[in-house]
PDB file of N, CA and C in Angstrom:
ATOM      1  N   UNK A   1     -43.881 -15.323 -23.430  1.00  0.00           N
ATOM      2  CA  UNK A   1     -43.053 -14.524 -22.540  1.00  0.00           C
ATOM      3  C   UNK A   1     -41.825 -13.987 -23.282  1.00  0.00           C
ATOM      4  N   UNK A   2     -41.170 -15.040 -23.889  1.00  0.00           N
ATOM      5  CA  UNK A   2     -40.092 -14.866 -24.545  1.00  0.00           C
ATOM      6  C   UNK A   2     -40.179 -13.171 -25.764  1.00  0.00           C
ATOM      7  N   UNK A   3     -41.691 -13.312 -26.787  1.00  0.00           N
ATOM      8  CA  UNK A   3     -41.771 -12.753 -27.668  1.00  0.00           C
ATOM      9  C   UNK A   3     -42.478 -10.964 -26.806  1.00  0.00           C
ATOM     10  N   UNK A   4     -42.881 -11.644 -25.788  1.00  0.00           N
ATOM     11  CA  UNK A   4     -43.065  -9.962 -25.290  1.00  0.00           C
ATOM     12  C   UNK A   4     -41.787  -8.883 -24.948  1.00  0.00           C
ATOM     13  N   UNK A   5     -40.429  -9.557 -24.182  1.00  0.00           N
ATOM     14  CA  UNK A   5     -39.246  -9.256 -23.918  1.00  0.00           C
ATOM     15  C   UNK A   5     -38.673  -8.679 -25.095  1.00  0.00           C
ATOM     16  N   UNK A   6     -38.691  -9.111 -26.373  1.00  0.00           N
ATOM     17  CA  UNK A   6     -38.129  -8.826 -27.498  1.00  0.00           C
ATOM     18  C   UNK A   6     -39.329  -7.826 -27.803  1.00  0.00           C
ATOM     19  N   UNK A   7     -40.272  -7.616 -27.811  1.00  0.00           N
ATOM     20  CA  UNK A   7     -41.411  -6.521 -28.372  1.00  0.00           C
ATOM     21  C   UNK A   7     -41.053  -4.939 -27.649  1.00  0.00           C
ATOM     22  N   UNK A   8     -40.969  -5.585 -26.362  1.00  0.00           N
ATOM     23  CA  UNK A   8     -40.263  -4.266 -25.325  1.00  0.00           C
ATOM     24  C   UNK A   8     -39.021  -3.913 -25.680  1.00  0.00           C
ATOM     25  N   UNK A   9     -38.144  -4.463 -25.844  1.00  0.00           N
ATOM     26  CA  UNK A   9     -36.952  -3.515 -26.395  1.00  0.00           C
ATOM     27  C   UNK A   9     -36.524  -3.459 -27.412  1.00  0.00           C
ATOM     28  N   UNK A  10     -37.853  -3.745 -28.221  1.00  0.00           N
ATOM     29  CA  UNK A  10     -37.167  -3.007 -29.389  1.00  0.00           C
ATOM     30  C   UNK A  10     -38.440  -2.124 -30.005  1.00  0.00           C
ATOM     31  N   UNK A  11     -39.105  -1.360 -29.121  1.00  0.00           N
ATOM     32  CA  UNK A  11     -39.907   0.088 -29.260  1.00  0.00           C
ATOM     33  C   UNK A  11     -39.364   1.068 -29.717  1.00  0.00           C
ATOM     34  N   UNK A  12     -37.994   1.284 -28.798  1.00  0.00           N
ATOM     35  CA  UNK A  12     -37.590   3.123 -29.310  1.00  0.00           C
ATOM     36  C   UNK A  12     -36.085   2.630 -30.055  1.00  0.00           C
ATOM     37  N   UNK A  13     -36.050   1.115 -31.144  1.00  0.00           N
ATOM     38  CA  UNK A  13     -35.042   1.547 -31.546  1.00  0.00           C
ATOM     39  C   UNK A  13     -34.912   1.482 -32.794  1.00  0.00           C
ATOM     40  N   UNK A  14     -36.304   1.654 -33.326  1.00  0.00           N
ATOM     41  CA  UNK A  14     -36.358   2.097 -34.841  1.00  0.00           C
ATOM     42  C   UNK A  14     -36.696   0.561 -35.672  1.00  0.00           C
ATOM     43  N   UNK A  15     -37.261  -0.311 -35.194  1.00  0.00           N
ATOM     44  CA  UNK A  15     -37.480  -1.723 -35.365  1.00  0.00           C
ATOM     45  C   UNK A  15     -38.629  -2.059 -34.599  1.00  0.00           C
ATOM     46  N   UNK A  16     -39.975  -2.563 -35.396  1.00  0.00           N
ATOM     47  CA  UNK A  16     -41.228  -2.980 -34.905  1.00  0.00           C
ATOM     48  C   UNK A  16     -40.972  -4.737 -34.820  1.00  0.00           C
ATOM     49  N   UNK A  17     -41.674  -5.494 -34.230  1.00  0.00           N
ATOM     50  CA  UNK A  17     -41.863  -7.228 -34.524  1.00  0.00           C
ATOM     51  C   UNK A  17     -43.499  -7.552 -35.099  1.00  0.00           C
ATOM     52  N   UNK A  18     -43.262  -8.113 -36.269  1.00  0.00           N
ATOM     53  CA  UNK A  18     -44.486  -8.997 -36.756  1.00  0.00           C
ATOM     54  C   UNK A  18     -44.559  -9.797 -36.320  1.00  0.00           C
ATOM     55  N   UNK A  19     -44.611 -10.795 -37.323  1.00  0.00           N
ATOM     56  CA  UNK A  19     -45.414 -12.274 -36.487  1.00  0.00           C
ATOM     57  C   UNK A  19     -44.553 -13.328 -35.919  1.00  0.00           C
ATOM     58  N   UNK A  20     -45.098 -13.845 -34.942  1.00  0.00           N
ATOM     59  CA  UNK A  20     -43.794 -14.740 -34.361  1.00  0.00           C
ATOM     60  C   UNK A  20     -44.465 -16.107 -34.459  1.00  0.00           C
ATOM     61  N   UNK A  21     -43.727 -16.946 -34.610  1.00  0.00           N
ATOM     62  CA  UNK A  21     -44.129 -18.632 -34.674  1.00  0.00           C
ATOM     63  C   UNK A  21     -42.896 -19.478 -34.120  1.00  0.00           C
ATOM     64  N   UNK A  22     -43.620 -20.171 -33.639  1.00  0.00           N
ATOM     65  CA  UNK A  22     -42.922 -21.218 -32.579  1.00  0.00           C
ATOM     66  C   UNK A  22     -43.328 -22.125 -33.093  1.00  0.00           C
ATOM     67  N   UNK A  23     -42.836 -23.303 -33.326  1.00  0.00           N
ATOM     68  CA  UNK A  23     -42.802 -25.073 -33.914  1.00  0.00           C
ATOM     69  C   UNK A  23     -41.817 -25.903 -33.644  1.00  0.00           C
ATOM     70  N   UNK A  24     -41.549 -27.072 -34.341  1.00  0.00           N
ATOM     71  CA  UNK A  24     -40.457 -27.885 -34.414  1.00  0.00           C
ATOM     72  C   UNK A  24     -40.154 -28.703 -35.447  1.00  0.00           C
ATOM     73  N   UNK A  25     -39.244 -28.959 -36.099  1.00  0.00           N
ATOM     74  CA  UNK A  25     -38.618 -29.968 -36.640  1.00  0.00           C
ATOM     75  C   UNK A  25     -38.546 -31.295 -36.818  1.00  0.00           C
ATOM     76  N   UNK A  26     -38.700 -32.091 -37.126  1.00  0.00           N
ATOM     77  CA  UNK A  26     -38.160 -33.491 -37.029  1.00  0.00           C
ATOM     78  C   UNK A  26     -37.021 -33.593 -37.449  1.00  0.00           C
ATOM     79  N   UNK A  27     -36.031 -33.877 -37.620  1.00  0.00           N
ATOM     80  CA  UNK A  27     -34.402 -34.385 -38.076  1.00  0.00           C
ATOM     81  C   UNK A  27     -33.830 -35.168 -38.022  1.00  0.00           C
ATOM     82  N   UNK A  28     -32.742 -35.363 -38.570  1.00  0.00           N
ATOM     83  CA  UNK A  28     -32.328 -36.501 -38.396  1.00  0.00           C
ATOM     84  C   UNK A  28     -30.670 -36.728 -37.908  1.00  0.00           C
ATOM     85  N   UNK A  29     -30.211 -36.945 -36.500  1.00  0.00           N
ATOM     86  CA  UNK A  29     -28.375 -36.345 -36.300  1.00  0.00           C
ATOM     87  C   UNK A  29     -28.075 -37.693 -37.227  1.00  0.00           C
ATOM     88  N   UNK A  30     -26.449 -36.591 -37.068  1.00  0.00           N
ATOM     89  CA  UNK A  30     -25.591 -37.476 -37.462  1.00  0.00           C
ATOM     90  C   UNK A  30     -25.518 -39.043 -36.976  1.00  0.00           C
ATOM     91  N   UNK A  31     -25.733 -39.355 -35.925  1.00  0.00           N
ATOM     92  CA  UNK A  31     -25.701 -40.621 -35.739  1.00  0.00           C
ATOM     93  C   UNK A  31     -26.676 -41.583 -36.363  1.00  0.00           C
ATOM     94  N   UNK A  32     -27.554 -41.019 -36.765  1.00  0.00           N
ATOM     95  CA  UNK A  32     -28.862 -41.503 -37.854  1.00  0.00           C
ATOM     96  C   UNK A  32     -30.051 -41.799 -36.738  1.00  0.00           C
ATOM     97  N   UNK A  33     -29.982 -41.032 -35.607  1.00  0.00           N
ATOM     98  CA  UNK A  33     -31.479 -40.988 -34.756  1.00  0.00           C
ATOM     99  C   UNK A  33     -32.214 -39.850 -34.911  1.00  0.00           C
ATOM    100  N   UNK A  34     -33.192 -40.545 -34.906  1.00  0.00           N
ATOM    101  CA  UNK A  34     -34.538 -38.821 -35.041  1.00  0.00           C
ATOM    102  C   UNK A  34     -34.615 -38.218 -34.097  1.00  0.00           C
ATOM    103  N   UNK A  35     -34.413 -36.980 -34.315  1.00  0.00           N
ATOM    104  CA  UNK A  35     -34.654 -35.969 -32.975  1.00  0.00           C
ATOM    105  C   UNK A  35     -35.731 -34.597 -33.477  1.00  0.00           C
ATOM    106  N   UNK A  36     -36.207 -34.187 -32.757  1.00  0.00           N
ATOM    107  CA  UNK A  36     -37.620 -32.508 -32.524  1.00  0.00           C
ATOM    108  C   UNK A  36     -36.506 -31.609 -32.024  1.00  0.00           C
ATOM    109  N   UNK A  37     -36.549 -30.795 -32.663  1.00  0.00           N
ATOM    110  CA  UNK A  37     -35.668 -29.482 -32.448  1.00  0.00           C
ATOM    111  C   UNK A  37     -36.699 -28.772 -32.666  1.00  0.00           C
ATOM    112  N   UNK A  38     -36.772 -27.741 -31.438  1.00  0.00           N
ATOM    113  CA  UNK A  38     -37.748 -26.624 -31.317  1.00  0.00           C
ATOM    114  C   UNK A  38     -37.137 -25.233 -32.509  1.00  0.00           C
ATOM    115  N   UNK A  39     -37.718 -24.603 -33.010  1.00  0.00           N
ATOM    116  CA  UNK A  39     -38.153 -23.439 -33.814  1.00  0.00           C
ATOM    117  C   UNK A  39     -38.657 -22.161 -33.494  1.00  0.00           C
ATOM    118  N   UNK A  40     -37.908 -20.808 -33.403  1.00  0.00           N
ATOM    119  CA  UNK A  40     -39.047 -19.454 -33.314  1.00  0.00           C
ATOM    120  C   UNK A  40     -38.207 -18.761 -34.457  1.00  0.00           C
ATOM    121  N   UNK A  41     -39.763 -18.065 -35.214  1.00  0.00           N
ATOM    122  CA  UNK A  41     -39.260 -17.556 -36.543  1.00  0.00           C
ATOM    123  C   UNK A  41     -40.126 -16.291 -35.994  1.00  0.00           C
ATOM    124  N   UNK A  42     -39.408 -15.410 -35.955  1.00  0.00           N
ATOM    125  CA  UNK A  42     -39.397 -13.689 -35.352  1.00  0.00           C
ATOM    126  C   UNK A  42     -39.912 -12.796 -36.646  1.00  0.00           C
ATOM    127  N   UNK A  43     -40.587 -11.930 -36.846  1.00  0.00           N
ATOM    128  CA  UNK A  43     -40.178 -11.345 -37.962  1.00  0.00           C
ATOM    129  C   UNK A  43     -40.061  -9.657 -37.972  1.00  0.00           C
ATOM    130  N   UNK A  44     -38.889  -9.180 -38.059  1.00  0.00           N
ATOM    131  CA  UNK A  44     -38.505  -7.773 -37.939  1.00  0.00           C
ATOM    132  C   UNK A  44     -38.255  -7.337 -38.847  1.00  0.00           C
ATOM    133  N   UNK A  45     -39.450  -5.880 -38.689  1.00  0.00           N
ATOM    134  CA  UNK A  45     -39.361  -5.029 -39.505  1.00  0.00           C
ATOM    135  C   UNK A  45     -38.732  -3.552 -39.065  1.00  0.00           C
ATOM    136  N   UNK A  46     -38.425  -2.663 -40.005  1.00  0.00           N
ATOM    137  CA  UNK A  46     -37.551  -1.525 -39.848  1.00  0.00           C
ATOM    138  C   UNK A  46     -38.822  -0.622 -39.926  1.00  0.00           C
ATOM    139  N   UNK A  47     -38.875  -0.055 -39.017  1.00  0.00           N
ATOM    140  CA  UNK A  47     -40.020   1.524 -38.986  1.00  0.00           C
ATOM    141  C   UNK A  47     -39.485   2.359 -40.267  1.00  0.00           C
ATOM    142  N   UNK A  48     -40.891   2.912 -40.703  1.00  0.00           N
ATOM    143  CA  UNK A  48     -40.148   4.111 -41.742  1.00  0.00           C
ATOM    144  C   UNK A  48     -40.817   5.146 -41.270  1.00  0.00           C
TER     145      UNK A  48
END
């Protein structure tokens, strides 16, 4: 849903979207507990 919203507006403004990926992380906070932090890697390109 998210990656269609971003596909729609950005048609007429001189910027196409490639590939999109969604994942997560493992990490580690500062307090030294493991936490999953979600990930979307967008990829925009410039029309020529």
């Amino acid at each position: 849903m998210f990656a269609q919203i971003i596909v729609r507006r950005s048609e007429n403004s001189g910027y196409s979207i490639g590939e999109i990926k969604i994942g997560s992380e493992h990490l580690q906070s500062r307090d030294g507990r493991a936490r999953n932090v979600s990930t979307i890697d967008i990829e925009v390109k410039r029309n020529t």
